[in-house]
Every structure is written in C-alpha cells, then in structure tokens.
N, C-alpha and C. Protein backbone atom coordinates (compact mmCIF):
# COMPACT_ATOMS: atom_id res chain seq x y z
N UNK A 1 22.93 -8.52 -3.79
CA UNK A 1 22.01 -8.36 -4.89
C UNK A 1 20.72 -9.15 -4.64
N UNK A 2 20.79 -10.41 -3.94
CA UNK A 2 19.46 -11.37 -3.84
C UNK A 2 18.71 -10.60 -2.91
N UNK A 3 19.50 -9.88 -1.76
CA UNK A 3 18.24 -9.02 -1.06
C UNK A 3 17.26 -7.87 -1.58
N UNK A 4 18.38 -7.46 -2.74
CA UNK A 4 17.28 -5.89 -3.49
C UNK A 4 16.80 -6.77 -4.41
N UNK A 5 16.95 -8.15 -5.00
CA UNK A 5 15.79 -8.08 -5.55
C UNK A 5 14.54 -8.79 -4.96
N UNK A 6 15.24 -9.15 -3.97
CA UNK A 6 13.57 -10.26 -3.27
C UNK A 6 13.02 -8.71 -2.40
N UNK A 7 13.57 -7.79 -1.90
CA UNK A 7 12.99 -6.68 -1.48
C UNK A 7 12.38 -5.88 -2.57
N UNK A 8 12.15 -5.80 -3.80
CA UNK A 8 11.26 -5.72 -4.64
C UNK A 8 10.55 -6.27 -5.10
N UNK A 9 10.64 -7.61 -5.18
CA UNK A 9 9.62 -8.28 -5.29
C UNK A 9 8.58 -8.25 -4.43
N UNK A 10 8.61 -8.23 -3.04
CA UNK A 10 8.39 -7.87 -1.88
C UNK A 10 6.90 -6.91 -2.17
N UNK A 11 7.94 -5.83 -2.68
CA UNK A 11 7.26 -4.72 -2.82
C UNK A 11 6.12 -4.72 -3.79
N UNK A 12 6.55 -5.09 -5.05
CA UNK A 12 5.87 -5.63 -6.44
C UNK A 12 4.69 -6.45 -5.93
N UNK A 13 4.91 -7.49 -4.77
CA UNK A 13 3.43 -8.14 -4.51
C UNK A 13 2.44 -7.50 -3.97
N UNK A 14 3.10 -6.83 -3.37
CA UNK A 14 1.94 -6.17 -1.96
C UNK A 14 1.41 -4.72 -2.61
N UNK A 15 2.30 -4.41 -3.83
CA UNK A 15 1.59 -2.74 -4.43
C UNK A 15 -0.06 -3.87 -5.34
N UNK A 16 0.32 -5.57 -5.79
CA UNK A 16 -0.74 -6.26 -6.46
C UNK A 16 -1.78 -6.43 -5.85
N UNK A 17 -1.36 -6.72 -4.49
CA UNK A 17 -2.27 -6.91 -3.17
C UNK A 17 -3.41 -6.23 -3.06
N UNK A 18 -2.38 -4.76 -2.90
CA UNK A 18 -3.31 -3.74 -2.73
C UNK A 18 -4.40 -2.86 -3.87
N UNK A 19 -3.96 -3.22 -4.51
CA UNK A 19 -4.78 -2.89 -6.10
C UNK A 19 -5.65 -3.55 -6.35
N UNK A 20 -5.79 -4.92 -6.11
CA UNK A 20 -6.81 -5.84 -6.15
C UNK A 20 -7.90 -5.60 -5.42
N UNK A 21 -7.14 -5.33 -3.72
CA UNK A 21 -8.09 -5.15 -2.51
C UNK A 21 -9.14 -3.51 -2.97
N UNK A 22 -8.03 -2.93 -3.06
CA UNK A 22 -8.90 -1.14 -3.75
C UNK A 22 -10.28 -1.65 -4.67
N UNK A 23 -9.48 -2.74 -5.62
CA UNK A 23 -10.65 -3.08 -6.83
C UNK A 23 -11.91 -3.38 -6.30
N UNK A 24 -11.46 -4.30 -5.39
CA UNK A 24 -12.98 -4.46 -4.59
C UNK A 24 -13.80 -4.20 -3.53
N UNK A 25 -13.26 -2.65 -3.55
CA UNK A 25 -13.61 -1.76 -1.97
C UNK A 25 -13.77 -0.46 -2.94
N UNK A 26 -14.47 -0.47 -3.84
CA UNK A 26 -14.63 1.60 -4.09
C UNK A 26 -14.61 2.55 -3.26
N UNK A 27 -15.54 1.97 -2.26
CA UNK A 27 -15.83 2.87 -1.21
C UNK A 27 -14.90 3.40 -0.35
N UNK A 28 -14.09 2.39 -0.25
CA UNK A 28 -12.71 3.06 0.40
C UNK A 28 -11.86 3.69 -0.70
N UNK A 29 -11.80 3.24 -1.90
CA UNK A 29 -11.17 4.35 -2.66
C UNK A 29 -11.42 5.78 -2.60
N UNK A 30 -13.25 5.73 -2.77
CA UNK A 30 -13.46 6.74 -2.66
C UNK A 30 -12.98 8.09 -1.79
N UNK A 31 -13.05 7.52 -0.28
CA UNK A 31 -12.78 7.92 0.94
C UNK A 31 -11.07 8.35 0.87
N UNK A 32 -10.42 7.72 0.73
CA UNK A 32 -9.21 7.89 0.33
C UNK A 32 -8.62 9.60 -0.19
N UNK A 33 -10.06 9.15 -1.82
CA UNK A 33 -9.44 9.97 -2.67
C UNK A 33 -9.97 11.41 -2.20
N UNK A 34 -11.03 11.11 -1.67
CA UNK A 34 -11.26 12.87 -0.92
C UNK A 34 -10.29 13.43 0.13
N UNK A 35 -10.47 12.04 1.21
CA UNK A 35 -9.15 12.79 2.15
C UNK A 35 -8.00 13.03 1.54
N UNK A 36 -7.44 13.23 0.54
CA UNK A 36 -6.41 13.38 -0.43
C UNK A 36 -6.60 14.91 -0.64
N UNK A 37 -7.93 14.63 -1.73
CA UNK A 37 -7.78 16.61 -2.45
C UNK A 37 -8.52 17.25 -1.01
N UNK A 38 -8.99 16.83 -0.61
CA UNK A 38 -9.42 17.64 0.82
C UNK A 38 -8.17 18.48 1.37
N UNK A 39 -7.16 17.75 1.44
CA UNK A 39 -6.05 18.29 2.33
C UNK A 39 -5.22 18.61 0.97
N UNK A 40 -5.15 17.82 -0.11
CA UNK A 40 -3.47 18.44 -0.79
C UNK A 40 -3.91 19.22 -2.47
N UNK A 41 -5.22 19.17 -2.05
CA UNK A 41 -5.84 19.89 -3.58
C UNK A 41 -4.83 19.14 -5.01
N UNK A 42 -4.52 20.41 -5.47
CA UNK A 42 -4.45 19.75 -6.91
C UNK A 42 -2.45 19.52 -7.10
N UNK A 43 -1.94 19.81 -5.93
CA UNK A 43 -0.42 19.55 -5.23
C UNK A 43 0.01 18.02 -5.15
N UNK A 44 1.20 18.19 -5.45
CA UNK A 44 1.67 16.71 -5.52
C UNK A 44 1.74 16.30 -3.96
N UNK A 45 1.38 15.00 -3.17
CA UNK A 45 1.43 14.66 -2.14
C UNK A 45 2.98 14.36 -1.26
N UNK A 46 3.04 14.82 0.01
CA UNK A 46 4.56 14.83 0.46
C UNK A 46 4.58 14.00 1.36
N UNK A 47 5.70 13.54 2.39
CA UNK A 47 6.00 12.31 2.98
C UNK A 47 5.58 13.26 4.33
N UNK A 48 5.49 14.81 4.28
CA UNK A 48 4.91 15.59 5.61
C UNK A 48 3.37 15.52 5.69
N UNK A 49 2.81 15.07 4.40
CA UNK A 49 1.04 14.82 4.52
C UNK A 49 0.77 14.00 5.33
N UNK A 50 1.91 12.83 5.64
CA UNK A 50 1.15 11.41 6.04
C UNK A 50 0.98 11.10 7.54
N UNK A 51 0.84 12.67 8.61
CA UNK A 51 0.03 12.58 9.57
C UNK A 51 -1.14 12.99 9.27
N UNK A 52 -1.24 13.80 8.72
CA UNK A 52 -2.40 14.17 8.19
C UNK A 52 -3.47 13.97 7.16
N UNK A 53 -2.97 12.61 7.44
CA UNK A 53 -4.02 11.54 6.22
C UNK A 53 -4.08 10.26 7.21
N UNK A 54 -4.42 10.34 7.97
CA UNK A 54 -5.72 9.23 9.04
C UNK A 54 -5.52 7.92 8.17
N UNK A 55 -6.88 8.16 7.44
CA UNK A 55 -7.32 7.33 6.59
C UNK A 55 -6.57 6.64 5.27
N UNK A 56 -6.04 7.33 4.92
CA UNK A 56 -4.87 6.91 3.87
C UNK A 56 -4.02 6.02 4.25
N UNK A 57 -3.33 6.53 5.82
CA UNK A 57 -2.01 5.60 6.07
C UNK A 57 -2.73 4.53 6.88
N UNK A 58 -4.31 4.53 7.67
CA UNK A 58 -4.50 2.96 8.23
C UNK A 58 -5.08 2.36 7.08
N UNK A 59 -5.39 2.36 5.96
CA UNK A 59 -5.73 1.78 4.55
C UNK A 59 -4.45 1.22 4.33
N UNK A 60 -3.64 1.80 3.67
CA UNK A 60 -2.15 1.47 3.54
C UNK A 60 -1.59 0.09 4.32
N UNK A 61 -1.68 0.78 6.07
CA UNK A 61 -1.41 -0.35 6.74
C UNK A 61 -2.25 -1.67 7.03
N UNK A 62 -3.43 -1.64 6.62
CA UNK A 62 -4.80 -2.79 6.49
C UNK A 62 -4.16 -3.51 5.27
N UNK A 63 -3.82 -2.74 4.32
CA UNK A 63 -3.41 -3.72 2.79
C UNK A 63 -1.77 -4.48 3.26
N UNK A 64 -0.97 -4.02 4.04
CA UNK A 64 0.06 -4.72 4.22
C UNK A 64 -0.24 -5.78 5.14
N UNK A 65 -1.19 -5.58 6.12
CA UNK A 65 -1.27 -6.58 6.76
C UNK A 65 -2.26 -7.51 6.35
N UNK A 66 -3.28 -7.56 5.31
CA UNK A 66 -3.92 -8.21 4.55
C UNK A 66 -3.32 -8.97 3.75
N UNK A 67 -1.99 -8.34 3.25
CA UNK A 67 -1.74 -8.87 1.87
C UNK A 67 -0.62 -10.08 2.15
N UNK A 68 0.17 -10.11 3.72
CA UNK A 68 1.17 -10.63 3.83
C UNK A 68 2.16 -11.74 3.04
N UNK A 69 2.31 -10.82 2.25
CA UNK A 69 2.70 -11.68 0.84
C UNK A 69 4.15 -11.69 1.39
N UNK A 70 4.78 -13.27 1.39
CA UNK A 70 6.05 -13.46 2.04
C UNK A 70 6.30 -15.21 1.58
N UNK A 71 6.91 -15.17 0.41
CA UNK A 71 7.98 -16.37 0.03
C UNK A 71 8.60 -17.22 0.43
N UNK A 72 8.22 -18.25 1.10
CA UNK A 72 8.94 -19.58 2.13
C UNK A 72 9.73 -20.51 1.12
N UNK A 73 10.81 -20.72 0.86
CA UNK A 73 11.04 -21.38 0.18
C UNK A 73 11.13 -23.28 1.06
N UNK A 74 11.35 -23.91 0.44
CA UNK A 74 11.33 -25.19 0.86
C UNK A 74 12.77 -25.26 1.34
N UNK A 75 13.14 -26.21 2.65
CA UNK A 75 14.48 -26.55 3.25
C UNK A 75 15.08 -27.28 2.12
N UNK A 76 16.14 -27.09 1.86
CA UNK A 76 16.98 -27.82 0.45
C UNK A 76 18.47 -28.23 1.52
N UNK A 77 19.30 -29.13 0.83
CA UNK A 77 20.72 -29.48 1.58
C UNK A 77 21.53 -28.91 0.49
C-alpha cells in the first residue's frame, strides 16, 4: 500500500509541476494545443497519437525532467 500511495503522490506532484510550468510558458501551451487539434480535431486523444505528437510528448518529457519532484526522507534508526 505505501508504494501506490507514494506512486501517486509522485504523480500528484509532477501533474503540479507541470501546470505551473504551462502557467508560465503560453506559448508552449499554445503550440501544444494546435499540434493537438491539428492531428486529433475535435476526437478524444489515444495512447496511438503519441508518435505523432513530437511536441506534446518532448514537453511532457521537459516537465518531468524539470519538475524532479522526489521525497528523501531523513535516515531514522
């Protein structure tokens, strides 16, 4: 159980990360959001889009490696 929830938490930081980082990059939102309806119009997006979104998935991977949000706890006995 301590791993699914520190693996959501995990997750929970880095979706904050990245929301923040978007907040203060429009321009890459922008870019984003076209290469989006460019390719998937008004269709819900699939896990087969994400060669074909360049820009989406090295954004994605810039915010994980930006955000490296990772919990050290202190050595305890």
């Amino acid at each position: 159980m301590d791993l699914f929830i520190g693996g959501s938490e995990l997750t929970g930081k880095t979706l904050v990360s990245g929301l923040c980082l978007l907040s203060q990059h429009i321009q890459v939102q922008d870019k984003m959001a076209n290469e989006i309806t460019t390719l998937v119009g008004s269709r819900s997006v699939t896990l087969s889009d994400k060669q074909s979104l360049p820009y989406v998935e090295a954004t994605v991977l810039e915010i994980m490696r930006l955000s490296r949000v990772v919990t050290v706890g202190l050595p305890h006995a």
